[in-house]
PDB file of N, CA and C in Angstrom:
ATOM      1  N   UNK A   1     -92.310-103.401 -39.175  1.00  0.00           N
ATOM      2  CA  UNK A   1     -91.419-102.558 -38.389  1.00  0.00           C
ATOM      3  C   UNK A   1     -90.011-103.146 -38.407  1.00  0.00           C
ATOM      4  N   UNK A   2     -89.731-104.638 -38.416  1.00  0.00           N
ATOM      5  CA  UNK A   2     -88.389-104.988 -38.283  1.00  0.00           C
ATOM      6  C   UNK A   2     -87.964-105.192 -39.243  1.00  0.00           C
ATOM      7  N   UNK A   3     -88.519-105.083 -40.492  1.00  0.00           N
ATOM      8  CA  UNK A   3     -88.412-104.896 -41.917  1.00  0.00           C
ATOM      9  C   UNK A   3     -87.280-103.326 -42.018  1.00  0.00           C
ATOM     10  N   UNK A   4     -88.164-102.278 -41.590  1.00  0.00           N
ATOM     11  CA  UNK A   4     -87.910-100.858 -41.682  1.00  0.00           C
ATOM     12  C   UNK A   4     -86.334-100.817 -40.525  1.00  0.00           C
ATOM     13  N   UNK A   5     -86.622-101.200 -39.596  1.00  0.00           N
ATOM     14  CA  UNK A   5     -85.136-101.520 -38.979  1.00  0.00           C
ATOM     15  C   UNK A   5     -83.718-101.891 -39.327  1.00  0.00           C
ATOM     16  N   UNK A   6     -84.392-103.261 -40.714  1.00  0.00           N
ATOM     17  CA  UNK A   6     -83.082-103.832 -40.725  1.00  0.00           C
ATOM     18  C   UNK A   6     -82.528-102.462 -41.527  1.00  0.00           C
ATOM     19  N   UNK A   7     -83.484-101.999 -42.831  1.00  0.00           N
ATOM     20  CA  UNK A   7     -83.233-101.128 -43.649  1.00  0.00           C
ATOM     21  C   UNK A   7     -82.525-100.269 -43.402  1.00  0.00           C
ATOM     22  N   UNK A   8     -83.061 -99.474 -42.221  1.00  0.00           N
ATOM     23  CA  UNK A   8     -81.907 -98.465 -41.740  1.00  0.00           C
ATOM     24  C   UNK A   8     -81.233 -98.876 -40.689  1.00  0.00           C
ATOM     25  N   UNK A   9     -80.970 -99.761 -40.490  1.00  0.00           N
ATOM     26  CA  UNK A   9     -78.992-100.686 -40.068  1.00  0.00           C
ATOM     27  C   UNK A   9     -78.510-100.653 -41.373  1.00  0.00           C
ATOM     28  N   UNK A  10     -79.294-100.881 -42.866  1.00  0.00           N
ATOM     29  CA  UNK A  10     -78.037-101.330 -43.749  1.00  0.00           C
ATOM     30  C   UNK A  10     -77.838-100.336 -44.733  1.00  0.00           C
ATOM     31  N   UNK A  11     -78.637 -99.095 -44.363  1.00  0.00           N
ATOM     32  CA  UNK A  11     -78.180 -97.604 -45.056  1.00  0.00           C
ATOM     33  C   UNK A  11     -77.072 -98.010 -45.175  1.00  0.00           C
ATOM     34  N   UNK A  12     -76.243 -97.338 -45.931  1.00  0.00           N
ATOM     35  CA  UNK A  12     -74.846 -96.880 -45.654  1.00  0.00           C
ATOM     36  C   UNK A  12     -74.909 -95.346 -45.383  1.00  0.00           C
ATOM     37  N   UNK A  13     -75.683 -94.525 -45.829  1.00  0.00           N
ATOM     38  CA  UNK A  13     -75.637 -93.577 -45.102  1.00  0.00           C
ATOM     39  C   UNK A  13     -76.734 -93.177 -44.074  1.00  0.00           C
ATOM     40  N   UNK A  14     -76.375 -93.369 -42.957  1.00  0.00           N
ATOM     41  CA  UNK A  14     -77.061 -92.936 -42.175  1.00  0.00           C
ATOM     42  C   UNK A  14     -77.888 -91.666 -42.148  1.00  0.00           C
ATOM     43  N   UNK A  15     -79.426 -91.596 -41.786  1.00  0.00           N
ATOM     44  CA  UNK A  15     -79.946 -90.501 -41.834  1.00  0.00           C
ATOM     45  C   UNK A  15     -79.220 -89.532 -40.751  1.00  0.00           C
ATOM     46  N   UNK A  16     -80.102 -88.049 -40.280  1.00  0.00           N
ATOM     47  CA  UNK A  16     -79.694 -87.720 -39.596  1.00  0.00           C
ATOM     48  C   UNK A  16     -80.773 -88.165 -38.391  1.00  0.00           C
ATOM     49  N   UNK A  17     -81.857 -88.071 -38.852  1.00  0.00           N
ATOM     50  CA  UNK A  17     -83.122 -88.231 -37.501  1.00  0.00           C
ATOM     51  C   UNK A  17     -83.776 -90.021 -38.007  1.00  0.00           C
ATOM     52  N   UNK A  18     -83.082 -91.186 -37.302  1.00  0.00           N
ATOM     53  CA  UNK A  18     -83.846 -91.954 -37.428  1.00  0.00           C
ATOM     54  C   UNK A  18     -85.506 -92.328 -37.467  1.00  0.00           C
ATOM     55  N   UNK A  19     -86.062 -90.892 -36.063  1.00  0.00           N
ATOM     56  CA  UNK A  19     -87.110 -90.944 -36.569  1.00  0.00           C
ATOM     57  C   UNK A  19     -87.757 -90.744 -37.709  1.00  0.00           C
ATOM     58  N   UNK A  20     -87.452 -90.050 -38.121  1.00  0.00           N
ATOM     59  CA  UNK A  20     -87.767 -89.584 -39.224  1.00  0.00           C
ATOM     60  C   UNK A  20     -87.817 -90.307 -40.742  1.00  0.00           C
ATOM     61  N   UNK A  21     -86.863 -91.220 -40.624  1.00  0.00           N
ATOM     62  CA  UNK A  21     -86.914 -92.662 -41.479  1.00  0.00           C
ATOM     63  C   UNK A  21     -87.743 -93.474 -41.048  1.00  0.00           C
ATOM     64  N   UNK A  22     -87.858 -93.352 -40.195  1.00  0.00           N
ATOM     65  CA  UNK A  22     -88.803 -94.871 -39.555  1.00  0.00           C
ATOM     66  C   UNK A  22     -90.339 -94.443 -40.111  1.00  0.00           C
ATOM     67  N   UNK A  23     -90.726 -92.885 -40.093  1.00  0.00           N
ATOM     68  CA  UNK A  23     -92.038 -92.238 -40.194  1.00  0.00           C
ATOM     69  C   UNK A  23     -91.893 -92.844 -41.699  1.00  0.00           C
ATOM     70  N   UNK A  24     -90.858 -92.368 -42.727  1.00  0.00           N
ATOM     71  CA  UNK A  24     -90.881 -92.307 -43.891  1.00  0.00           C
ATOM     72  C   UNK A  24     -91.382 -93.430 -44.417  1.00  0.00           C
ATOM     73  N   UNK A  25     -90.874 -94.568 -44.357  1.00  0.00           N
ATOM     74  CA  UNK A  25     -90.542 -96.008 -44.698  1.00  0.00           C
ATOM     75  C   UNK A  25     -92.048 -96.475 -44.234  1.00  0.00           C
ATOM     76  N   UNK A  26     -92.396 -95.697 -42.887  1.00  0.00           N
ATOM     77  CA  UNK A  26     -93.648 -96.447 -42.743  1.00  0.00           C
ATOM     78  C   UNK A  26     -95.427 -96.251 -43.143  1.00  0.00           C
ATOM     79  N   UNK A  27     -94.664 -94.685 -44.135  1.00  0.00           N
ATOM     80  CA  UNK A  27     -95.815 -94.405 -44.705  1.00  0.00           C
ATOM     81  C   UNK A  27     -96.167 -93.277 -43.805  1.00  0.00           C
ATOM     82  N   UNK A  28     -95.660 -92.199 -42.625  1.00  0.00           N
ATOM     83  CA  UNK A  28     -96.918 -91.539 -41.770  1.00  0.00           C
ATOM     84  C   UNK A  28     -95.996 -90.326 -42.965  1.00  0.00           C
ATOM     85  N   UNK A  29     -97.044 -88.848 -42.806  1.00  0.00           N
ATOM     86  CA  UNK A  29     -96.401 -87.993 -43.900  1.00  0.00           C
ATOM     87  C   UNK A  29     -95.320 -87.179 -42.755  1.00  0.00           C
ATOM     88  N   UNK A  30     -94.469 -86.507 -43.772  1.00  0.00           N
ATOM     89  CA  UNK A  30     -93.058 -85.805 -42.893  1.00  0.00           C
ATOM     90  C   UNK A  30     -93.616 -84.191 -43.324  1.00  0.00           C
ATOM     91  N   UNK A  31     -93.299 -83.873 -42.572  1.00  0.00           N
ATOM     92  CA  UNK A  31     -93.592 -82.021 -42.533  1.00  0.00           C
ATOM     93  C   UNK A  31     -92.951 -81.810 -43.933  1.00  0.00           C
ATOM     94  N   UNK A  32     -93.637 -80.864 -44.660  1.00  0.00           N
ATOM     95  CA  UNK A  32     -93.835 -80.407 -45.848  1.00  0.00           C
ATOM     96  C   UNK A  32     -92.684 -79.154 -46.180  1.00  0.00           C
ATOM     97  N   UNK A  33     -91.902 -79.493 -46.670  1.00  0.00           N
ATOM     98  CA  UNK A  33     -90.122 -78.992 -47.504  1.00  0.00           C
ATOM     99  C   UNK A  33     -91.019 -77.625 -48.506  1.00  0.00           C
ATOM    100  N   UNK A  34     -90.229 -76.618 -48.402  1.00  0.00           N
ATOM    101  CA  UNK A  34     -91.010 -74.944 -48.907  1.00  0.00           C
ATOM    102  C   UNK A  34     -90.670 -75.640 -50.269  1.00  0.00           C
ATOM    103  N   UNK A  35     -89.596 -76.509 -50.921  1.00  0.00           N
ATOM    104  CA  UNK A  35     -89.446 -76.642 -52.445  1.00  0.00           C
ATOM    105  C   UNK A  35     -90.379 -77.197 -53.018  1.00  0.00           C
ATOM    106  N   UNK A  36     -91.242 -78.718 -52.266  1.00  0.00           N
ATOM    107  CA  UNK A  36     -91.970 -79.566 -52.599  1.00  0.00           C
ATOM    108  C   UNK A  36     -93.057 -79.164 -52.530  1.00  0.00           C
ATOM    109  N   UNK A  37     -94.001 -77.942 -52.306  1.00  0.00           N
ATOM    110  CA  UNK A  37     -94.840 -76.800 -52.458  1.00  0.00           C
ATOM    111  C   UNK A  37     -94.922 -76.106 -53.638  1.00  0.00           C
ATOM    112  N   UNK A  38     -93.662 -75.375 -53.573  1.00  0.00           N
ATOM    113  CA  UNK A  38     -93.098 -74.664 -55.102  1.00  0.00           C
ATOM    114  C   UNK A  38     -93.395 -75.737 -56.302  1.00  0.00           C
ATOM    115  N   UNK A  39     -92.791 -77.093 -55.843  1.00  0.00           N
ATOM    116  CA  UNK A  39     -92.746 -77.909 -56.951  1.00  0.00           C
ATOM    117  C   UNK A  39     -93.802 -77.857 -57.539  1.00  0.00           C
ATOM    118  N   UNK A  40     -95.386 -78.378 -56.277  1.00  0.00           N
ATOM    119  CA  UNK A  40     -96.529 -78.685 -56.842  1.00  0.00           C
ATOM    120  C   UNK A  40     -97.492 -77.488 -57.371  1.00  0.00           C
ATOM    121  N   UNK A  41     -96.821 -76.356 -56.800  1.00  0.00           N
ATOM    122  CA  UNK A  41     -97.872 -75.211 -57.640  1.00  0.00           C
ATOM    123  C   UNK A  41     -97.288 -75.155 -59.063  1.00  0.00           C
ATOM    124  N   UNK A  42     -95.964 -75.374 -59.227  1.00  0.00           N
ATOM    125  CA  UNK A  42     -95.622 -75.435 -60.467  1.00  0.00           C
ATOM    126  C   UNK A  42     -96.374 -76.749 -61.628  1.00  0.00           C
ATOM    127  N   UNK A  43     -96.407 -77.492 -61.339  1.00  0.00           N
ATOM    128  CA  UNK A  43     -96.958 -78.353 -61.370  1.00  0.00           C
ATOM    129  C   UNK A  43     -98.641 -78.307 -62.047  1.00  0.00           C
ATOM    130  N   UNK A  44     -98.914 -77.750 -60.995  1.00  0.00           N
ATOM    131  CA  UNK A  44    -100.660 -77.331 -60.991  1.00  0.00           C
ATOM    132  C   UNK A  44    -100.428 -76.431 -62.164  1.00  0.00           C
ATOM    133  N   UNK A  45     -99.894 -75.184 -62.401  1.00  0.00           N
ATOM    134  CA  UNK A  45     -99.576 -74.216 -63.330  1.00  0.00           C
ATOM    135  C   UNK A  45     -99.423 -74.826 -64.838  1.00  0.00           C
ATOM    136  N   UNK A  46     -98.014 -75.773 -64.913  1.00  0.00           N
ATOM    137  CA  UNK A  46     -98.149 -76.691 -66.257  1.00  0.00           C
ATOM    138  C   UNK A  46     -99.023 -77.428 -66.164  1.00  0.00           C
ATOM    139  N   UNK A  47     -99.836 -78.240 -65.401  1.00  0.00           N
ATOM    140  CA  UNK A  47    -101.441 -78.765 -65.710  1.00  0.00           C
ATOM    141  C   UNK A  47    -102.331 -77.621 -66.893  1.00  0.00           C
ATOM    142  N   UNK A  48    -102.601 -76.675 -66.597  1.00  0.00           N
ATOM    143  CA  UNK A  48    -103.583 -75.561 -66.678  1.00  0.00           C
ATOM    144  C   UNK A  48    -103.007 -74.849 -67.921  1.00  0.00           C
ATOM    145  N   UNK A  49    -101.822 -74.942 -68.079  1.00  0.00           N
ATOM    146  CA  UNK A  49    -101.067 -74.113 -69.864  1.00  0.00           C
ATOM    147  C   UNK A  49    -100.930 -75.687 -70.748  1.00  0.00           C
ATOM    148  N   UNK A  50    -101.038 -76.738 -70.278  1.00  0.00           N
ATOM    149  CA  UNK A  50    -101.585 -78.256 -70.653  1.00  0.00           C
ATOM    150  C   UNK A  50    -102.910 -78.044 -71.412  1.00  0.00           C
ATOM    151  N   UNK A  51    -103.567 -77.932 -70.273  1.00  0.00           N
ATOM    152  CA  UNK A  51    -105.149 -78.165 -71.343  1.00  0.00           C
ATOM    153  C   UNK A  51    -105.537 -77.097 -72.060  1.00  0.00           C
ATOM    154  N   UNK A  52    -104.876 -75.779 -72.023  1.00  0.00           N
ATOM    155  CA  UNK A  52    -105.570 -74.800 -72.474  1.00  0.00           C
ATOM    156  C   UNK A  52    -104.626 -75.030 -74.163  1.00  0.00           C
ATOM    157  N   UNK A  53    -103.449 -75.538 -74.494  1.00  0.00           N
ATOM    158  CA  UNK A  53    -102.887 -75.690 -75.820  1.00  0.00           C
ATOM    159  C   UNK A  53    -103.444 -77.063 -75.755  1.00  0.00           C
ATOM    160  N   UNK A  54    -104.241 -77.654 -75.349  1.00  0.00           N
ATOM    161  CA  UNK A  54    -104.875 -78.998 -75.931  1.00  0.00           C
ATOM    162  C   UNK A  54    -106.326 -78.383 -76.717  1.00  0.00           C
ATOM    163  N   UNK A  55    -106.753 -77.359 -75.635  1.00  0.00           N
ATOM    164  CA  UNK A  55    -107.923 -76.737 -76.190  1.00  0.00           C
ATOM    165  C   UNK A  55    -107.922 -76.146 -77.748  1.00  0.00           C
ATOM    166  N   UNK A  56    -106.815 -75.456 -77.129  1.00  0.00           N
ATOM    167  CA  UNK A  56    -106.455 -74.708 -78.797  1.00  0.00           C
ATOM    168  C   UNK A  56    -105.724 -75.126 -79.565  1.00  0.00           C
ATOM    169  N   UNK A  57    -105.036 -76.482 -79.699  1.00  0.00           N
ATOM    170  CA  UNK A  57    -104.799 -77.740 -81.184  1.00  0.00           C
ATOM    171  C   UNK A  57    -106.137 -78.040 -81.488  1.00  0.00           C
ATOM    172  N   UNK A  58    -107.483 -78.524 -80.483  1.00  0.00           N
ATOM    173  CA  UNK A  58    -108.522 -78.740 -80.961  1.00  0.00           C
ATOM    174  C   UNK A  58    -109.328 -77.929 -81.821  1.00  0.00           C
ATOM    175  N   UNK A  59    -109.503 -76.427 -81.543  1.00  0.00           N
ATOM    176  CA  UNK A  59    -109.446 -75.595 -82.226  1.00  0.00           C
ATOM    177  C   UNK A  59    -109.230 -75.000 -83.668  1.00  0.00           C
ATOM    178  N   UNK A  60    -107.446 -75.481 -83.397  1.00  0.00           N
ATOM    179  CA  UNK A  60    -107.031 -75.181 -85.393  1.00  0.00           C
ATOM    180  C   UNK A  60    -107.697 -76.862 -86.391  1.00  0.00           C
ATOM    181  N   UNK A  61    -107.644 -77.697 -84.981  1.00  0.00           N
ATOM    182  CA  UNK A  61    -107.576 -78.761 -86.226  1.00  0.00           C
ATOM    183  C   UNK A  61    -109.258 -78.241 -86.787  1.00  0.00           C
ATOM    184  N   UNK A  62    -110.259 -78.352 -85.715  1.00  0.00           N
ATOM    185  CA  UNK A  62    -111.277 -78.121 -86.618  1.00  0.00           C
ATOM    186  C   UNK A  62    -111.237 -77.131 -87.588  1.00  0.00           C
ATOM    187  N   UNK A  63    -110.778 -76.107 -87.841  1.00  0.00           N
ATOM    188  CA  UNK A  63    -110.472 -74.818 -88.720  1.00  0.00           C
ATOM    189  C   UNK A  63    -109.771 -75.344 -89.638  1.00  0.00           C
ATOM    190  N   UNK A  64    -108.933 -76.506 -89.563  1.00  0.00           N
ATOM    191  CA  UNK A  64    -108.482 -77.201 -90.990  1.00  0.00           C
ATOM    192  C   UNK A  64    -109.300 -78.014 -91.435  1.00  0.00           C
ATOM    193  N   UNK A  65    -110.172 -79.043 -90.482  1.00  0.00           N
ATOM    194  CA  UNK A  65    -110.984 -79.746 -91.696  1.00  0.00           C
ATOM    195  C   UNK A  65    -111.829 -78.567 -92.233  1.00  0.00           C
ATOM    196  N   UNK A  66    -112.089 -77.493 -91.816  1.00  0.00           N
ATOM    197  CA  UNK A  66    -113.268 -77.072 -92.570  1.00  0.00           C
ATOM    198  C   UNK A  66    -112.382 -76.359 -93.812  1.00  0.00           C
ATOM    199  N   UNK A  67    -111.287 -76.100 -93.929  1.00  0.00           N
ATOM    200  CA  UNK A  67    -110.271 -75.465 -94.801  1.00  0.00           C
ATOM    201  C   UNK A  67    -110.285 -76.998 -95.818  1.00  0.00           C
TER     202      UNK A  67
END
């Protein structure tokens, strides 16, 4: 905790809600930002168009060894 203190004394920029640094720094989670949602469905989305062109390189390559 007096670790996380000195830290935010030596911001230079001050947050706006100290609590809210203190939560951060100390690990508890902060209410969930509508972008960082967006981010992770996006996210999840390129996961899933990921394996499905991994699927289908696996695909042509076998169709070339047999070529």
């Amino acid at each position: 905790l007096f670790a996380v203190l000195v830290a935010l004394y030596e911001e230079p920029e001050k947050p706006n809600s100290a609590l809210d640094f203190l939560k951060h720094h100390l690990g508890a989670s902060a209410p969930e930002n509508p972008e960082i949602e967006a981010l992770r469905s996006e996210v999840a989305e390129m996961k899933e168009k990921y394996e499905a062109v991994l699927e289908e390189n696996k695909k042509l390559k076998t169709k070339v060894k047999v070529y």
